[in-house]
PDB file of N, CA and C in Angstrom:
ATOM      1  N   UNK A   1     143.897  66.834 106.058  1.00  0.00           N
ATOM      2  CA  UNK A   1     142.520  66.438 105.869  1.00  0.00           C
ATOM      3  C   UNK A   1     141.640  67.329 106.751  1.00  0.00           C
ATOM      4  N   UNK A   2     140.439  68.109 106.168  1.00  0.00           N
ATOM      5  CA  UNK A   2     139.616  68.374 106.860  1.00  0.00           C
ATOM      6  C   UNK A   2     139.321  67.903 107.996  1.00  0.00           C
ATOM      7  N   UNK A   3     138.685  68.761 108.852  1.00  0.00           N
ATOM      8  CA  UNK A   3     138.064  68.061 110.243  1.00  0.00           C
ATOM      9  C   UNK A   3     136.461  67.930 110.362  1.00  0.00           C
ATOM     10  N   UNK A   4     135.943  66.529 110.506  1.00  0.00           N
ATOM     11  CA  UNK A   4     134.767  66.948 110.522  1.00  0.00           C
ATOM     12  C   UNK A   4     134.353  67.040 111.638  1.00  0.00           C
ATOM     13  N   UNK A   5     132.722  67.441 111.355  1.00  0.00           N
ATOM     14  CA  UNK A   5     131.829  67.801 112.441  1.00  0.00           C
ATOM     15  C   UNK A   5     132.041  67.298 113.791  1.00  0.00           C
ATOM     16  N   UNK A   6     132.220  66.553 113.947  1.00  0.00           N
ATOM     17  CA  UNK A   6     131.751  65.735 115.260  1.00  0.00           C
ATOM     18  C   UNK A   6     133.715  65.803 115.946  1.00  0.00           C
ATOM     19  N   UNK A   7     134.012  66.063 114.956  1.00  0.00           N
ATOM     20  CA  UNK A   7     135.561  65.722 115.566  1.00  0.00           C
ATOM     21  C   UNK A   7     136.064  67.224 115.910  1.00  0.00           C
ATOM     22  N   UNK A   8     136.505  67.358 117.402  1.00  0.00           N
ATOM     23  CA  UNK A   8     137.499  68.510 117.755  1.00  0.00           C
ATOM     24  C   UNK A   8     136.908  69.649 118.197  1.00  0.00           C
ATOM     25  N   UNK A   9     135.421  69.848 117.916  1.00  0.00           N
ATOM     26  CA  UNK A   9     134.521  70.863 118.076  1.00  0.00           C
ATOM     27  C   UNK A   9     133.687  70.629 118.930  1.00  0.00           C
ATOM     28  N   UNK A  10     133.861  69.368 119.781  1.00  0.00           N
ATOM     29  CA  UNK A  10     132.348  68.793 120.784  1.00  0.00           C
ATOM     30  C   UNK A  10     131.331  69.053 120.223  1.00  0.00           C
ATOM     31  N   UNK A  11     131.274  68.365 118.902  1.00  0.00           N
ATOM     32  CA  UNK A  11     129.337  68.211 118.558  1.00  0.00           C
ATOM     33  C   UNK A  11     129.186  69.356 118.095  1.00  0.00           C
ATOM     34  N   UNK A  12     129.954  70.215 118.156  1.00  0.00           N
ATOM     35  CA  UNK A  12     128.945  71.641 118.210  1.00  0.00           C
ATOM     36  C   UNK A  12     129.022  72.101 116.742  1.00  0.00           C
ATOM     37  N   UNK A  13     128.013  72.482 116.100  1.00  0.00           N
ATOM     38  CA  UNK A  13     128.238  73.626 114.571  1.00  0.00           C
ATOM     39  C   UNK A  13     127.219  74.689 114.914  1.00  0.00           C
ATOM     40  N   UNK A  14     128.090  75.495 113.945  1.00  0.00           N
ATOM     41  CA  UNK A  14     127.684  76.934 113.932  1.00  0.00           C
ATOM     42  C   UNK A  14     126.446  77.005 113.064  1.00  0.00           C
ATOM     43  N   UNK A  15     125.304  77.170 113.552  1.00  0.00           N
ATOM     44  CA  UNK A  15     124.519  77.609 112.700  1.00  0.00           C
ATOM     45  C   UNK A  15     123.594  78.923 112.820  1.00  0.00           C
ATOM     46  N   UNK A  16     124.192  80.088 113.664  1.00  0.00           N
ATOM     47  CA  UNK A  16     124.073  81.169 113.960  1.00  0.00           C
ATOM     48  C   UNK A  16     123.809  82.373 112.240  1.00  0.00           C
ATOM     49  N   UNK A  17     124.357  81.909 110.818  1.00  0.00           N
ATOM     50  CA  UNK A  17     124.186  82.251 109.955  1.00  0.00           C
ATOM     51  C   UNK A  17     123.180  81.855 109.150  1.00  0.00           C
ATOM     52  N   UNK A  18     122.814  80.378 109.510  1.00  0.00           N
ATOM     53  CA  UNK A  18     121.615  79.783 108.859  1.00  0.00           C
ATOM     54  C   UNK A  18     120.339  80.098 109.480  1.00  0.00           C
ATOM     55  N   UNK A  19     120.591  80.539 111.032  1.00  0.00           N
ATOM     56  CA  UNK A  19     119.539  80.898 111.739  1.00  0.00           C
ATOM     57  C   UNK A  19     119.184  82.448 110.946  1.00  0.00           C
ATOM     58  N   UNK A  20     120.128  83.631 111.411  1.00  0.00           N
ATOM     59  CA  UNK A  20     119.908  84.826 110.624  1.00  0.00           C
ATOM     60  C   UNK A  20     118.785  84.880 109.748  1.00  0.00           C
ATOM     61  N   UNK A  21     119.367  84.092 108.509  1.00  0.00           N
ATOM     62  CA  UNK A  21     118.842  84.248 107.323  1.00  0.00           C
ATOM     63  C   UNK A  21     117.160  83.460 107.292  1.00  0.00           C
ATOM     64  N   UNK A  22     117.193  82.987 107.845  1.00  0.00           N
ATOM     65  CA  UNK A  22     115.627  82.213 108.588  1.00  0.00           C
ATOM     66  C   UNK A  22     114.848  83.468 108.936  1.00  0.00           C
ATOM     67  N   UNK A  23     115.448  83.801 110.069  1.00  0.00           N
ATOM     68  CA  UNK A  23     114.617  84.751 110.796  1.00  0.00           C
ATOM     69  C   UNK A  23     114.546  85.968 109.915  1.00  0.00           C
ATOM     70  N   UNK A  24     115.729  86.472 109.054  1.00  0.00           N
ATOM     71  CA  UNK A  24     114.865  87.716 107.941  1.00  0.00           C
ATOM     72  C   UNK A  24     113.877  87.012 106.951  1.00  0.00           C
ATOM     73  N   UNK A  25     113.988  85.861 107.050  1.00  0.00           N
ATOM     74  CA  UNK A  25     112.557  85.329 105.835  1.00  0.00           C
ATOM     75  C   UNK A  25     111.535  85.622 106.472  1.00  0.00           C
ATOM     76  N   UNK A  26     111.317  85.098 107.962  1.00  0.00           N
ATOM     77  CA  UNK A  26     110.003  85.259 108.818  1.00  0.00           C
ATOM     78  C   UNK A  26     109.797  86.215 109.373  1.00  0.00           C
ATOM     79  N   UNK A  27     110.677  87.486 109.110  1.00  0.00           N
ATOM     80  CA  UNK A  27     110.333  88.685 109.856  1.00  0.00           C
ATOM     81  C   UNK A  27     109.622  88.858 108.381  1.00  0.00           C
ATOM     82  N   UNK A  28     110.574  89.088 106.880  1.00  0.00           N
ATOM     83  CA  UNK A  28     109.407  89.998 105.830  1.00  0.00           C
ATOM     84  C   UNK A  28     107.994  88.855 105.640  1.00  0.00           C
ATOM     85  N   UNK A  29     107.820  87.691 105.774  1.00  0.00           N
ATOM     86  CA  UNK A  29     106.894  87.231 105.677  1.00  0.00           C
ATOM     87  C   UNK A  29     105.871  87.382 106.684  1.00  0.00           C
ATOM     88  N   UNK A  30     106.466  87.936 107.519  1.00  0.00           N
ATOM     89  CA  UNK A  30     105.508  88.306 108.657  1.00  0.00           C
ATOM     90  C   UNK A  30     104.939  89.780 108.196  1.00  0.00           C
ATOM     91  N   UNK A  31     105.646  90.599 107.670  1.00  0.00           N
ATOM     92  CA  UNK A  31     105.415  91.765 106.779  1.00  0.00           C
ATOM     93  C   UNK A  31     104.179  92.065 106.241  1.00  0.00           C
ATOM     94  N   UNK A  32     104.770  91.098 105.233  1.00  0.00           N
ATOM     95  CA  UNK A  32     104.171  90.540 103.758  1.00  0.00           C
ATOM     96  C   UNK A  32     102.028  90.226 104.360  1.00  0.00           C
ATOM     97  N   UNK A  33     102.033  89.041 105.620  1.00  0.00           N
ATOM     98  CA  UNK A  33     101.205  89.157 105.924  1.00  0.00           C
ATOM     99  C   UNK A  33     100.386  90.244 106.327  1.00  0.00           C
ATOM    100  N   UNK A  34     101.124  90.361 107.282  1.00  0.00           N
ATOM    101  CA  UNK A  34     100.311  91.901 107.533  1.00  0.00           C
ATOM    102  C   UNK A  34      99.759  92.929 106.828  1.00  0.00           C
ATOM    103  N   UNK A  35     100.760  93.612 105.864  1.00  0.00           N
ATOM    104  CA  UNK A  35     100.466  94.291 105.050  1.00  0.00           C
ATOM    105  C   UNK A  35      99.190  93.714 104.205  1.00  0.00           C
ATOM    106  N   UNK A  36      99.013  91.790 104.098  1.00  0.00           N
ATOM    107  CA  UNK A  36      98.147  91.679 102.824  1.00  0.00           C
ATOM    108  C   UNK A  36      96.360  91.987 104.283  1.00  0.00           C
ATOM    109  N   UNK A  37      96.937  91.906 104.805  1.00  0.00           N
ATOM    110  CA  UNK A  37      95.716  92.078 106.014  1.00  0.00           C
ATOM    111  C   UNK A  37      94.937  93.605 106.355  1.00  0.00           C
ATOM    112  N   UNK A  38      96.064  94.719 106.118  1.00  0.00           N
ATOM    113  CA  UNK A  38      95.492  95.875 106.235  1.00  0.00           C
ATOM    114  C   UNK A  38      95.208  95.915 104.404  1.00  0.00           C
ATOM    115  N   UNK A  39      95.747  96.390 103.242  1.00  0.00           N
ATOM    116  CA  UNK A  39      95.349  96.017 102.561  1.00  0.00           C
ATOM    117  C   UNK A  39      94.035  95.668 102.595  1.00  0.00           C
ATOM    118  N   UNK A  40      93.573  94.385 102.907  1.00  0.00           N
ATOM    119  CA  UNK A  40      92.332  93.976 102.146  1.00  0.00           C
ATOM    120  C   UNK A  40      90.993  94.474 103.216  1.00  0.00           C
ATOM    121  N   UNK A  41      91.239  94.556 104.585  1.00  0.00           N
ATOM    122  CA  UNK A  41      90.850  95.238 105.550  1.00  0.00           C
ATOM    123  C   UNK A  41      90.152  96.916 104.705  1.00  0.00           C
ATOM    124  N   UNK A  42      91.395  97.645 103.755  1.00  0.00           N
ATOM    125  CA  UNK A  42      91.229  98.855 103.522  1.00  0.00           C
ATOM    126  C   UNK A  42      90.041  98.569 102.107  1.00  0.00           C
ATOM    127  N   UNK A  43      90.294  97.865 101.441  1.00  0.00           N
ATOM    128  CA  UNK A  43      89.464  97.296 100.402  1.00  0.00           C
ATOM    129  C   UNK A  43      88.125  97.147 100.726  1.00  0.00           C
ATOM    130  N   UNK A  44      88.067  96.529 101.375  1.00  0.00           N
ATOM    131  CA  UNK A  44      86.590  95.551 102.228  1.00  0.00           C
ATOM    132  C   UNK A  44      85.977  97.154 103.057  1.00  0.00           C
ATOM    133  N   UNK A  45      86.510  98.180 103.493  1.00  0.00           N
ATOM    134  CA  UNK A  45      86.227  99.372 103.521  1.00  0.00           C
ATOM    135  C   UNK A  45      85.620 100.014 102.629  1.00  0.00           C
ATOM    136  N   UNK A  46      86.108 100.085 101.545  1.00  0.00           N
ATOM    137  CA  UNK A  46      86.378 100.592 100.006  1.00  0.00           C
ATOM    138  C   UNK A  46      84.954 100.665  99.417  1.00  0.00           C
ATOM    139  N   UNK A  47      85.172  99.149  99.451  1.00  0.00           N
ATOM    140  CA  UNK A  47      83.864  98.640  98.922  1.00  0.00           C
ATOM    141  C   UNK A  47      82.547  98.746  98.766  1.00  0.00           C
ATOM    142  N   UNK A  48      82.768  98.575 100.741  1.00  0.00           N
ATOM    143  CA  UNK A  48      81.356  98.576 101.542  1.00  0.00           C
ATOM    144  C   UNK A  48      80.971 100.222 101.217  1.00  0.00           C
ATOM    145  N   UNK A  49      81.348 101.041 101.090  1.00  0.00           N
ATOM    146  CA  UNK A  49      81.342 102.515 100.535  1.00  0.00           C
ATOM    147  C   UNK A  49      80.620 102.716  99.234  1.00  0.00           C
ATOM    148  N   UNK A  50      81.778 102.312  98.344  1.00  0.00           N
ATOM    149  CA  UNK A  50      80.943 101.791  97.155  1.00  0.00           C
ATOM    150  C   UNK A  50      79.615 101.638  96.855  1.00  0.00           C
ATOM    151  N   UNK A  51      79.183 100.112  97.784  1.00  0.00           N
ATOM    152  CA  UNK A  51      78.198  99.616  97.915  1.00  0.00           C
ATOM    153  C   UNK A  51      76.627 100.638  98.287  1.00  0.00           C
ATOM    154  N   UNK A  52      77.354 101.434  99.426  1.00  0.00           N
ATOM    155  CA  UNK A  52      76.232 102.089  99.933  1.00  0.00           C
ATOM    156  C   UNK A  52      76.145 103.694  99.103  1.00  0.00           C
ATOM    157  N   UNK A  53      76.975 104.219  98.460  1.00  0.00           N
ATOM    158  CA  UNK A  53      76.970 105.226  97.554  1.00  0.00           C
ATOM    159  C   UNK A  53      75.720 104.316  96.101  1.00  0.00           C
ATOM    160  N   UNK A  54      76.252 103.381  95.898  1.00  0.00           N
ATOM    161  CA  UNK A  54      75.266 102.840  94.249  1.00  0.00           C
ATOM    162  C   UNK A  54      73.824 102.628  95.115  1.00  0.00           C
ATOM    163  N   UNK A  55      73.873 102.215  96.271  1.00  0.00           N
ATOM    164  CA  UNK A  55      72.465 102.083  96.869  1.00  0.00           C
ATOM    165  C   UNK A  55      71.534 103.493  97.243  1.00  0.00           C
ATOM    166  N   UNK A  56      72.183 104.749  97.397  1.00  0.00           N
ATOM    167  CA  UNK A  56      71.980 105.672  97.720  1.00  0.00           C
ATOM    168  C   UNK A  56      71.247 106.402  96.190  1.00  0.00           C
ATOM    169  N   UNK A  57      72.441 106.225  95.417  1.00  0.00           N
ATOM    170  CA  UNK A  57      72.475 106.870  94.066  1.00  0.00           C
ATOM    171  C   UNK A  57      71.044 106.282  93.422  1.00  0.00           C
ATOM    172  N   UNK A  58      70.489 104.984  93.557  1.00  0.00           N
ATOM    173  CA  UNK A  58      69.696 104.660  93.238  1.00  0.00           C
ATOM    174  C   UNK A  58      68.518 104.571  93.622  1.00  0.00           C
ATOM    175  N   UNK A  59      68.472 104.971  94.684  1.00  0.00           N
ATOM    176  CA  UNK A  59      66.993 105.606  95.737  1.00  0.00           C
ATOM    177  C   UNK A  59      66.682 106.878  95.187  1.00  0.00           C
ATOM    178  N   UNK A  60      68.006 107.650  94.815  1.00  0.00           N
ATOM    179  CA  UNK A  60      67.699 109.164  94.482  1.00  0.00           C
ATOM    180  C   UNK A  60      67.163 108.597  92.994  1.00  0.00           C
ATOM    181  N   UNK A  61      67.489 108.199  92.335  1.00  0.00           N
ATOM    182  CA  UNK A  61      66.829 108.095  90.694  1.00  0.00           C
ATOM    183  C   UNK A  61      65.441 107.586  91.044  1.00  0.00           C
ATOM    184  N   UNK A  62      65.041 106.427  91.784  1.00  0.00           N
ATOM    185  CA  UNK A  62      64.000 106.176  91.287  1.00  0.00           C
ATOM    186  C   UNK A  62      62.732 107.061  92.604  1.00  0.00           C
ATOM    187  N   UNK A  63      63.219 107.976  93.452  1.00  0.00           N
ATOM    188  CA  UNK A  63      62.403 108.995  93.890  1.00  0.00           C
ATOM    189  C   UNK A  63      61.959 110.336  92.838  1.00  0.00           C
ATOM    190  N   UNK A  64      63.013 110.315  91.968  1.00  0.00           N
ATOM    191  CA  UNK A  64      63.544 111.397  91.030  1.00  0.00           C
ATOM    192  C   UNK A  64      62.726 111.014  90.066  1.00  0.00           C
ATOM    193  N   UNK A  65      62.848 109.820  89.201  1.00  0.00           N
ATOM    194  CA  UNK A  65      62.090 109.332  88.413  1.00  0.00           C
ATOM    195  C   UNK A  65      60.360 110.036  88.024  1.00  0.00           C
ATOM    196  N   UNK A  66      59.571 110.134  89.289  1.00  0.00           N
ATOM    197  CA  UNK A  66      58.078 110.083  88.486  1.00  0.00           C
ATOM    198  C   UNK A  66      58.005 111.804  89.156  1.00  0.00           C
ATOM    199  N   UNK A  67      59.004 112.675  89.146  1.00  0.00           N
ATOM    200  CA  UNK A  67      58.929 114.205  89.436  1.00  0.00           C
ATOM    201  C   UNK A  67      58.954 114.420  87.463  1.00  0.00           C
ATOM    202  N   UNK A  68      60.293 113.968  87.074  1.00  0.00           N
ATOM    203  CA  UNK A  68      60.443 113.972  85.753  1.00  0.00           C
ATOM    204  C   UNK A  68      58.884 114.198  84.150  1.00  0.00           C
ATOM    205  N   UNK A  69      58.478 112.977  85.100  1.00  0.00           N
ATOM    206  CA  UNK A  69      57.431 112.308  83.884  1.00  0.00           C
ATOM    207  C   UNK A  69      56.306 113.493  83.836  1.00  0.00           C
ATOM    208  N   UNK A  70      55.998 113.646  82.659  1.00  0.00           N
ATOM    209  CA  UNK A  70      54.886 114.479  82.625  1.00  0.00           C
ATOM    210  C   UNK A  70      53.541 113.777  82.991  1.00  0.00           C
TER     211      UNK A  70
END
């Protein structure tokens, strides 16, 4: 017959494999975060660029605008 837990081992179980596999979940999820942090960090960069290029682009048209008109 099997031996269980509590019998022959003083209390003790191994959970040195269940730990492992824990800690590679929370190392790539720790990753995972990060990465979604620079990511959107680089975006929110991106953007704000964007933003000030269409604001730019559109100062030049409507300065541009009444040179045009006869």
């Amino acid at each position: 017959m099997a031996a269980l837990p509590g019998e022959g081992g003083a209390g003790r179980i191994d959970l040195s494999g269940s730990l492992a596999g824990l800690a590679l979940k929370f190392e790539t999820t720790l990753l995972g975060i990060l990465a979604s942090m620079v990511a959107g960090l680089l975006l929110a960069l991106v953007e704000k660029g964007e933003q000030e290029l269409a604001a730019e682009c559109a100062l030049l048209a409507a300065v541009a605008e009444p040179a045009d008109a006869p």
